[in-house]
C-alpha atoms as a PDB file:
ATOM      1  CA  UNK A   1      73.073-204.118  14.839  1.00  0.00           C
ATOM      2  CA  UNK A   2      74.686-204.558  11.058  1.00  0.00           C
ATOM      3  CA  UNK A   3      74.259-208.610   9.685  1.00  0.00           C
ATOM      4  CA  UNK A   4      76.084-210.046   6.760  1.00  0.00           C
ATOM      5  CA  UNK A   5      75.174-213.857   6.713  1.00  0.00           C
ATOM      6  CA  UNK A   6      76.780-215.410   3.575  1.00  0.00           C
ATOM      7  CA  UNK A   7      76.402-212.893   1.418  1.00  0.00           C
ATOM      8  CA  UNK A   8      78.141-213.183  -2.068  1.00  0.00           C
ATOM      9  CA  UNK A   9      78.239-210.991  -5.322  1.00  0.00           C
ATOM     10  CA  UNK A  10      78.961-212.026  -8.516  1.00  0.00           C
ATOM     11  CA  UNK A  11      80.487-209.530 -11.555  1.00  0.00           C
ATOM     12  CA  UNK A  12      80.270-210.944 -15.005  1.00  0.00           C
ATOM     13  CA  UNK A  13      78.995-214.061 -13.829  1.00  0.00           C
ATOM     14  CA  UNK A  14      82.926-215.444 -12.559  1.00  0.00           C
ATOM     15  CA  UNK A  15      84.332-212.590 -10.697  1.00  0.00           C
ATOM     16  CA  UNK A  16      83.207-212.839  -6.726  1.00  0.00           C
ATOM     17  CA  UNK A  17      83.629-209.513  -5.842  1.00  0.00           C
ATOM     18  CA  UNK A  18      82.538-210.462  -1.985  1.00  0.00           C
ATOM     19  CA  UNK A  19      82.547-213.964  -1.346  1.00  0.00           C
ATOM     20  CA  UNK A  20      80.417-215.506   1.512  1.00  0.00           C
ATOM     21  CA  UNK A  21      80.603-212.439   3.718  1.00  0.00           C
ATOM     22  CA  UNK A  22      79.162-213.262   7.173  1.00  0.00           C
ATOM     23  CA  UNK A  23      79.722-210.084   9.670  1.00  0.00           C
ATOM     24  CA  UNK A  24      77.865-208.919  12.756  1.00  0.00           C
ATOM     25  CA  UNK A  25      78.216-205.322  13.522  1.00  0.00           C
ATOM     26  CA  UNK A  26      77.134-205.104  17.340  1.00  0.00           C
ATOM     27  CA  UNK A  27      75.997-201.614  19.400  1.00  0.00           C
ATOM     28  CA  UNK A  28      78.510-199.486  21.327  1.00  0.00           C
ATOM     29  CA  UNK A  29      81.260-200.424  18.191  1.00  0.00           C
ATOM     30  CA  UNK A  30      83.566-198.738  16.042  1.00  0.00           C
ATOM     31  CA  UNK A  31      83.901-201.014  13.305  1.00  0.00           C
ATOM     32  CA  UNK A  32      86.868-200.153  10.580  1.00  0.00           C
ATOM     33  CA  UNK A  33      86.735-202.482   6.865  1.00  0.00           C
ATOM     34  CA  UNK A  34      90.241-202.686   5.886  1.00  0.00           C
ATOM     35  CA  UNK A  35      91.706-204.078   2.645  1.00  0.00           C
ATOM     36  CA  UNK A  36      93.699-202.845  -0.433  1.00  0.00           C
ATOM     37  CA  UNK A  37      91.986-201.259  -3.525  1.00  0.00           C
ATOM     38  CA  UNK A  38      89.215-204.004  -5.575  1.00  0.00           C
ATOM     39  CA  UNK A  39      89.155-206.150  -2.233  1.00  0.00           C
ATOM     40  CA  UNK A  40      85.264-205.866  -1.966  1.00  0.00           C
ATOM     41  CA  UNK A  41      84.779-202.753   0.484  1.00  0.00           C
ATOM     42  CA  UNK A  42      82.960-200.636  -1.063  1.00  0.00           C
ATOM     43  CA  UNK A  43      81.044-203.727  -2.694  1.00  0.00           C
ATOM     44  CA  UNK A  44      80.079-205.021   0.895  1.00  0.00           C
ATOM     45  CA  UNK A  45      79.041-201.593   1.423  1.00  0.00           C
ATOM     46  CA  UNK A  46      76.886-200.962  -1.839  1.00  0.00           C
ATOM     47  CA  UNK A  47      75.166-204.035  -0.610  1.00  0.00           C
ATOM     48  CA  UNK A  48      74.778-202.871   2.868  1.00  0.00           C
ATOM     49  CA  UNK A  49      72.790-199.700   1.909  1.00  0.00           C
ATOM     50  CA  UNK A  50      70.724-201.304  -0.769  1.00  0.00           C
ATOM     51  CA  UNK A  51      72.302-199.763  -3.940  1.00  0.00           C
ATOM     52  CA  UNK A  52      73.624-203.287  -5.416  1.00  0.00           C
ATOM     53  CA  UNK A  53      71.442-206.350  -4.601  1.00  0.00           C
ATOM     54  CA  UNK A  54      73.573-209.555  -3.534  1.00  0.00           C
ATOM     55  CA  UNK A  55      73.367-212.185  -5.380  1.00  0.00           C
ATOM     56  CA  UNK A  56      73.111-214.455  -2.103  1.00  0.00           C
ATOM     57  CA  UNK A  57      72.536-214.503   1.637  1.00  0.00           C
ATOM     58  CA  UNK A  58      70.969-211.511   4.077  1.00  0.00           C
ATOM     59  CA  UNK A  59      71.431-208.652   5.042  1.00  0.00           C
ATOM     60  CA  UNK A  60      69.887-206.887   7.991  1.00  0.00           C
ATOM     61  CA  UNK A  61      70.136-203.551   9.532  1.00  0.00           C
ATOM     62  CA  UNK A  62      68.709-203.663  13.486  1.00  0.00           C
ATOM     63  CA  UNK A  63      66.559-206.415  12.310  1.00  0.00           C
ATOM     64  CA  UNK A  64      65.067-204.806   8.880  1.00  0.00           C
ATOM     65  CA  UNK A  65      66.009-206.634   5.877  1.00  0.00           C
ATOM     66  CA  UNK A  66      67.675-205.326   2.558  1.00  0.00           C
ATOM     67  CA  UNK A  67      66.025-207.250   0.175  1.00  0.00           C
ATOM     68  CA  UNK A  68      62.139-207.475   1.832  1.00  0.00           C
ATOM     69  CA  UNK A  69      62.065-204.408   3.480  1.00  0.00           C
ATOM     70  CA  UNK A  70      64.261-201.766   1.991  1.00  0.00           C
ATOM     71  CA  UNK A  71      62.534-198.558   2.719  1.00  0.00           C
ATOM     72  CA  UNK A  72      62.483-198.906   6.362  1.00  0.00           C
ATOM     73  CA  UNK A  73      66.120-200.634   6.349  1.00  0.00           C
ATOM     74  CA  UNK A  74      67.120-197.487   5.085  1.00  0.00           C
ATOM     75  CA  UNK A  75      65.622-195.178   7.578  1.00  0.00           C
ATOM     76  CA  UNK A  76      67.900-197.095  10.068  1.00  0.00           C
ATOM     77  CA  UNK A  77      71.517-195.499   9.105  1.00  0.00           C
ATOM     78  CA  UNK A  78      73.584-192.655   7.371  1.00  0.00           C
ATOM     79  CA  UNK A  79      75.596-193.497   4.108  1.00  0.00           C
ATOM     80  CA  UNK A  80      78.834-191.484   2.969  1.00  0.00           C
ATOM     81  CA  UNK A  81      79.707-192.615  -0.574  1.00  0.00           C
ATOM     82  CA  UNK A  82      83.257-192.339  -1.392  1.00  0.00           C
ATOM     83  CA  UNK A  83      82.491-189.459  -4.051  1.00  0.00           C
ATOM     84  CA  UNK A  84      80.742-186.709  -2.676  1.00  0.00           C
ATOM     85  CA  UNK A  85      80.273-185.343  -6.071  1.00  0.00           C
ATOM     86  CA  UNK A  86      76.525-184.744  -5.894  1.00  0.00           C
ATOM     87  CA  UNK A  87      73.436-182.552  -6.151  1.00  0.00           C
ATOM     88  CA  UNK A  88      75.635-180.597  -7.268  1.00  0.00           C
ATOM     89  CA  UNK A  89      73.541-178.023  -8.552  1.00  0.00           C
ATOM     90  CA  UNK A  90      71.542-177.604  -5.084  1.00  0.00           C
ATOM     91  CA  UNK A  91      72.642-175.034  -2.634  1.00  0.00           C
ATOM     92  CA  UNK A  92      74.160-176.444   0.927  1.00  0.00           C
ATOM     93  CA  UNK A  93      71.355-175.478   2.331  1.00  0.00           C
ATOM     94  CA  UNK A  94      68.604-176.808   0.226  1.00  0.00           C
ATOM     95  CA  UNK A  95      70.393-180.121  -0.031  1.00  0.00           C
ATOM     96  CA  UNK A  96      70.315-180.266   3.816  1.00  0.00           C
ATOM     97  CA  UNK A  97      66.796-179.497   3.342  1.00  0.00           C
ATOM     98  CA  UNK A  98      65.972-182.101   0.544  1.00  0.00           C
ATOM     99  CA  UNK A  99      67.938-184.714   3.257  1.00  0.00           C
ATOM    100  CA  UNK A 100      65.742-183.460   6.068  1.00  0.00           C
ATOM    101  CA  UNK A 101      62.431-184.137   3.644  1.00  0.00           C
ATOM    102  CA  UNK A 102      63.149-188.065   2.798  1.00  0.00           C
ATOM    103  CA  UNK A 103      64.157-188.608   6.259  1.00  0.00           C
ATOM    104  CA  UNK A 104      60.602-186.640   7.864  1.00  0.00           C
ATOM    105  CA  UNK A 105      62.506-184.674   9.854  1.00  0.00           C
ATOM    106  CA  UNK A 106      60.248-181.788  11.461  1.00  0.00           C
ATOM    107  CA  UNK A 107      61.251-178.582  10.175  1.00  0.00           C
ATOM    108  CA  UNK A 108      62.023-177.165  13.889  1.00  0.00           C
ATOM    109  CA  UNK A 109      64.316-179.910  14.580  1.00  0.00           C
ATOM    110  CA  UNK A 110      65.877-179.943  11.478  1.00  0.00           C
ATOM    111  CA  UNK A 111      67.017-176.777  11.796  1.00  0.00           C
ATOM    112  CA  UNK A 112      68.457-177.180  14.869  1.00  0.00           C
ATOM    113  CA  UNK A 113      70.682-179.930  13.667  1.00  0.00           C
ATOM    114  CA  UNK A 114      71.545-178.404  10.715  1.00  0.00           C
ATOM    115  CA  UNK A 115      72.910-175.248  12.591  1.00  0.00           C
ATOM    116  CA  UNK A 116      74.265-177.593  14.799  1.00  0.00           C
ATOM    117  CA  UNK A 117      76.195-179.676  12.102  1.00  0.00           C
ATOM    118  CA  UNK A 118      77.405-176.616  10.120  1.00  0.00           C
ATOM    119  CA  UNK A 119      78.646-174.908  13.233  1.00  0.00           C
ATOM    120  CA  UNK A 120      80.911-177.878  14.243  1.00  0.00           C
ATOM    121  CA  UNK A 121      81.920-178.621  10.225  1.00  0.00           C
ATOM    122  CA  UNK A 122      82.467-174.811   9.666  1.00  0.00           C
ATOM    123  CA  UNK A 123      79.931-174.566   6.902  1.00  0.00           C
ATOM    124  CA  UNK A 124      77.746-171.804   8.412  1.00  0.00           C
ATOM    125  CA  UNK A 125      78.765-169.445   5.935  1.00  0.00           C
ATOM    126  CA  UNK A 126      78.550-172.037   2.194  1.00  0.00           C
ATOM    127  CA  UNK A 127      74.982-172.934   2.952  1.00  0.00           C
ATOM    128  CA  UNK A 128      73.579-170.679   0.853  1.00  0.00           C
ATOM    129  CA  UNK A 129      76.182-171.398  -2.291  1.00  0.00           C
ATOM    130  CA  UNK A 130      75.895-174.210  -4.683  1.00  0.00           C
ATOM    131  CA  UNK A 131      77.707-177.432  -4.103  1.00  0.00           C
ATOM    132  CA  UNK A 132      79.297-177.092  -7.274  1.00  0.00           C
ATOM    133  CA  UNK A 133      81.281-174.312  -6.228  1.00  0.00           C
ATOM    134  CA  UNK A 134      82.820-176.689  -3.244  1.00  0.00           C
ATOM    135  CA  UNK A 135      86.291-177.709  -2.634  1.00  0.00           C
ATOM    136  CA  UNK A 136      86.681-181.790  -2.182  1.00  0.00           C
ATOM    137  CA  UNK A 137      86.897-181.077   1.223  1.00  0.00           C
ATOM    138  CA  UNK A 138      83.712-178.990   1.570  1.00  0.00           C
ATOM    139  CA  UNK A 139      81.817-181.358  -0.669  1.00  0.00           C
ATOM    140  CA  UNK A 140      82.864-184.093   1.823  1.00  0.00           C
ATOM    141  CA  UNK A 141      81.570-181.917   5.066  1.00  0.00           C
ATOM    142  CA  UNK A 142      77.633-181.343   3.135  1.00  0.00           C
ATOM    143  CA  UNK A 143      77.617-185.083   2.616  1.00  0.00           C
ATOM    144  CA  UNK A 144      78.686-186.473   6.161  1.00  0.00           C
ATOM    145  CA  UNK A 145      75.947-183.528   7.260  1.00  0.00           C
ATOM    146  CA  UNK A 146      73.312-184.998   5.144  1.00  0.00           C
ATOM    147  CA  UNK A 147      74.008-188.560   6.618  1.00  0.00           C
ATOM    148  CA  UNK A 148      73.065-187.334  10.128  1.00  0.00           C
ATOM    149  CA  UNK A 149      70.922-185.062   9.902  1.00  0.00           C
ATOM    150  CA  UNK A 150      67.859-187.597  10.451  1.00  0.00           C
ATOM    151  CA  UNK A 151      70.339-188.902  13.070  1.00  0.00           C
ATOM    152  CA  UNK A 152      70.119-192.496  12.575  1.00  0.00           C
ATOM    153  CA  UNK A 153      71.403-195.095  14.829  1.00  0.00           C
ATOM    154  CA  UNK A 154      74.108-196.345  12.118  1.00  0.00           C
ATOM    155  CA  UNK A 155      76.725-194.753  10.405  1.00  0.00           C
ATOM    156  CA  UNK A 156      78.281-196.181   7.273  1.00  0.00           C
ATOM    157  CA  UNK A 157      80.762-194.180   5.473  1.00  0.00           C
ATOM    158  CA  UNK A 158      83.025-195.098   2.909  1.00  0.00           C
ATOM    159  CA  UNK A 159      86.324-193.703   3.370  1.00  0.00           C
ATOM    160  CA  UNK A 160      85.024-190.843   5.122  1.00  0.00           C
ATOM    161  CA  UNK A 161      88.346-188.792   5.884  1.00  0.00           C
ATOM    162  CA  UNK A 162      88.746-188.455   2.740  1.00  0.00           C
ATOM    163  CA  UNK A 163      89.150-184.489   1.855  1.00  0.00           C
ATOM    164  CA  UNK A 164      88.797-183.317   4.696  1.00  0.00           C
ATOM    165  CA  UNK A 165      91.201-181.211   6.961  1.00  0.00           C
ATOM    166  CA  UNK A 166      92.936-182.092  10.126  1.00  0.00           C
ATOM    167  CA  UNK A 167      90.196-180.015  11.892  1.00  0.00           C
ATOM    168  CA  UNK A 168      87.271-181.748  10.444  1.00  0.00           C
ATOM    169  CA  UNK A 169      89.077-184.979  10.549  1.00  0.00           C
ATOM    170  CA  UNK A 170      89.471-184.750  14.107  1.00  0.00           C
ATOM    171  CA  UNK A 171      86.308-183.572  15.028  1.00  0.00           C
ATOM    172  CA  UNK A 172      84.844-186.578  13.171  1.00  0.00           C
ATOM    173  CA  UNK A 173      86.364-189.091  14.560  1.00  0.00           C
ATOM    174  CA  UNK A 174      85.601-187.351  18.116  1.00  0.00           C
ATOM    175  CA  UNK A 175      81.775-187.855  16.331  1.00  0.00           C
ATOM    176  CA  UNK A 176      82.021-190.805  15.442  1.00  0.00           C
ATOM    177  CA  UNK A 177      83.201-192.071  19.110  1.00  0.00           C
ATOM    178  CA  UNK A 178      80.473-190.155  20.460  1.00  0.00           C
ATOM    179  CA  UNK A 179      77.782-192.235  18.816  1.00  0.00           C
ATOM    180  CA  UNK A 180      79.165-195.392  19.603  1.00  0.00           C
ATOM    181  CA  UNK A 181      79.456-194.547  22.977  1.00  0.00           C
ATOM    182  CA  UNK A 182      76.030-194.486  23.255  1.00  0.00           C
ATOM    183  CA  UNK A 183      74.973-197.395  21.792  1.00  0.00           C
ATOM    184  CA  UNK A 184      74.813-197.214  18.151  1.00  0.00           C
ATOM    185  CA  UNK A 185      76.887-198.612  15.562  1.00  0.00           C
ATOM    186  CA  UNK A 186      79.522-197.185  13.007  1.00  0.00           C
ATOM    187  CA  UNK A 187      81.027-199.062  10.297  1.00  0.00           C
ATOM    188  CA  UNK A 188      83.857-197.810   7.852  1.00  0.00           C
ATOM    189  CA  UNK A 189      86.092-198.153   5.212  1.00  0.00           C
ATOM    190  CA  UNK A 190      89.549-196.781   5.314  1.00  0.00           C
ATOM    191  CA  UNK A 191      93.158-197.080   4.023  1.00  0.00           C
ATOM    192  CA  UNK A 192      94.432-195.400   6.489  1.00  0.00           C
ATOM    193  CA  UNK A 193      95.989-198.004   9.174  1.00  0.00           C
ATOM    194  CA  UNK A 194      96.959-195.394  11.775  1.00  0.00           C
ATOM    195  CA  UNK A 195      93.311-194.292  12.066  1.00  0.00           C
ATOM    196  CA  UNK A 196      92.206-197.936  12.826  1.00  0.00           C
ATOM    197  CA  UNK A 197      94.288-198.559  15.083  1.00  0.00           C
ATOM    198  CA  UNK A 198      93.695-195.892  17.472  1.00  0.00           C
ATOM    199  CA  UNK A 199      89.743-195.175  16.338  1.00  0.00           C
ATOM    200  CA  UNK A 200      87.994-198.985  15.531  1.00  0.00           C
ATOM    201  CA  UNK A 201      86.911-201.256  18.787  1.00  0.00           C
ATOM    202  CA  UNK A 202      87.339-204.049  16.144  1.00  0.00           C
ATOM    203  CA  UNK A 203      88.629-203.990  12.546  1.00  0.00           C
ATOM    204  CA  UNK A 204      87.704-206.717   9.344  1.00  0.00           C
ATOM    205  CA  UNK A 205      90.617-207.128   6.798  1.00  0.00           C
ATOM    206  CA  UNK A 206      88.555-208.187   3.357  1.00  0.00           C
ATOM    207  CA  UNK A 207      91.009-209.265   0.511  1.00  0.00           C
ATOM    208  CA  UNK A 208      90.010-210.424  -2.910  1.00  0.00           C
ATOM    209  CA  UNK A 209      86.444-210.365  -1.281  1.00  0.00           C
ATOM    210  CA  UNK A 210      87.138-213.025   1.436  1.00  0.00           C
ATOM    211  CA  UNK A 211      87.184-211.615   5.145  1.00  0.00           C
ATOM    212  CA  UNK A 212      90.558-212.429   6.166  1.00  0.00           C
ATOM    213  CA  UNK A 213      90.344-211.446   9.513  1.00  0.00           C
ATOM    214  CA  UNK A 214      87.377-209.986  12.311  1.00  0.00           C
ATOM    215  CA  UNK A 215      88.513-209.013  15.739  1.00  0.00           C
ATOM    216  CA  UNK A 216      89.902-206.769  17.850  1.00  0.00           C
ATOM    217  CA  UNK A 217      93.174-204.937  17.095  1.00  0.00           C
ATOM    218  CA  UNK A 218      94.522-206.584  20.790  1.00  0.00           C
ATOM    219  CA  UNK A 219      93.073-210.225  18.280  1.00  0.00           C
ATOM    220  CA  UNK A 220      95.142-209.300  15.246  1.00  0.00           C
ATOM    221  CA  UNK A 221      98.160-208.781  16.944  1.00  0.00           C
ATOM    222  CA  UNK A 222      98.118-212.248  18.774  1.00  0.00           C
ATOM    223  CA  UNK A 223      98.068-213.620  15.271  1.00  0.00           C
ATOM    224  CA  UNK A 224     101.150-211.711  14.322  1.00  0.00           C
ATOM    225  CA  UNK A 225     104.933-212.019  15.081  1.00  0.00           C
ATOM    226  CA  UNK A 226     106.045-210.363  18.305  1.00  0.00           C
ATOM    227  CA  UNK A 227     106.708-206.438  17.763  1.00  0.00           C
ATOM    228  CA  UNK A 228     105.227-207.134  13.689  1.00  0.00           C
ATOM    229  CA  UNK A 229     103.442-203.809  12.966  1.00  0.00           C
ATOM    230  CA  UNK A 230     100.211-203.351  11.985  1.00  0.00           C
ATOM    231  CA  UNK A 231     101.230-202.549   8.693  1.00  0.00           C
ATOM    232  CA  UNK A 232     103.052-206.006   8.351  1.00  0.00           C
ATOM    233  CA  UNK A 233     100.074-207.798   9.156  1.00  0.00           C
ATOM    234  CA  UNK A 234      98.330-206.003   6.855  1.00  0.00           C
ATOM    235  CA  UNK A 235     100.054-206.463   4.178  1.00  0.00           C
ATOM    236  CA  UNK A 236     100.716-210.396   4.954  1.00  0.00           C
ATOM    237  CA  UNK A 237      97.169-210.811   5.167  1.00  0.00           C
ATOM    238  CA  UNK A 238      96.428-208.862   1.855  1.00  0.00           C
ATOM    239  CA  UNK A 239      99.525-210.301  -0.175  1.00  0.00           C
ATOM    240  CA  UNK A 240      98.842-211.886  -3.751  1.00  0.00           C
ATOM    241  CA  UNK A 241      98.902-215.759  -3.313  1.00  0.00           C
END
């Protein structure tokens, strides 16, 4: 389980860049954090994996807390960052590897998963080159295999189809329905409406860092007009005031 409870943060000492965020994040659920660009996203989600502190309220990750007990918070989920432009002078392989050593993940498993991972990503054969000499997409694919390789019970990934191609997009989101399904949690950010809609169990619309909305897609559309798309909702909700 994922818990915001009133959790604020400040830039420049006026702007509230998330603004009293309370969200619970529940097992067996796809969770999608919609909102246009500057809304607080990836903010909320900084916060979330403990690289910005909040400036208020709690945050708690399957009971572990953020700001008390960070290092085993952490060992609770997977984090995508929305740039996967990193190590990037480590091979594919020896990031994997560097992953697998934070995490403690026995060397016998960890190869397992990694073969695993880079048979179903189509990285078999860029393990052994450096990162730097990635596409975007490919770059993308070592990241989101880092993430899981210590296969933790939450996934939180910012923007995560970002990059990649229909293929790996696909086989993601088949992933990432997977996990839920048995019990664990997944929580991301995306601009892409479509893949809500069909992918999220429920969906948070965060504008100007105030959650606008947290429900069920079957939730937001009792709010709207009859036959309003989701696109019109989104946008009503997200409008300038």
């Amino acid at each position: 389980m994922i818990s915001f409870k009133n959790v604020t943060k400040v830039y420049g000492g006026t702007v509230k860049a998330v603004d009293n965020l309370t969200l619970d994040l529940y097992p067996g659920e796809i969770y999608g954090f919609l909102g246009p660009n500057g809304a607080g996203k990836t903010t909320s989600i900084k916060m979330l994996t403990g690289i910005l502190r909040q400036d208020s309220g709690e945050i708690t990750i399957n009971g572990k807390n953020m700001l008390t007990d960070p290092l085993e918070a952490k060992k609770e989920f997977g984090y995508v960052p929305d740039n996967p432009d990193m190590f990037l002078r480590l091979k594919g392989i020896e990031f994997l590897n560097f992953m697998g050593d934070i995490y403690q993940v026995p060397g016998d498993v960890r190869k397992e998963r990694i073969e695993s991972l880079s048979r179903r990503f189509d990285m078999e054969s860029a393990l052994g080159d450096s990162i730097s000499g990635y596409s975007h997409g490919m770059r993308q694919k070592i990241v989101l295999m880092g993430a899981l390789v210590h296969e933790p019970s939450a996934w939180i990934l910012d923007e995560p189809m970002t990059g990649l191609d229909p293929k790996s997009s696909y086989m993601l989101k088949e992933m990432m329905r997977d996990h839920a399904d048995k019990g664990n949690v997944v929580f991301f950010s995306t601009h892409v409406l479509e893949v809500a809609e069909k992918l999220c169990d429920k969906v948070g619309i965060i504008n100007k860092g105030k959650l606008m909305f947290s429900g069920t897609m079957e939730e937001l559309r009792q709010l709207a007009k009859e036959n309003e798309s989701l696109e019109n909702i989104f946008l009503e909700m997200t409008k300038d005031e």
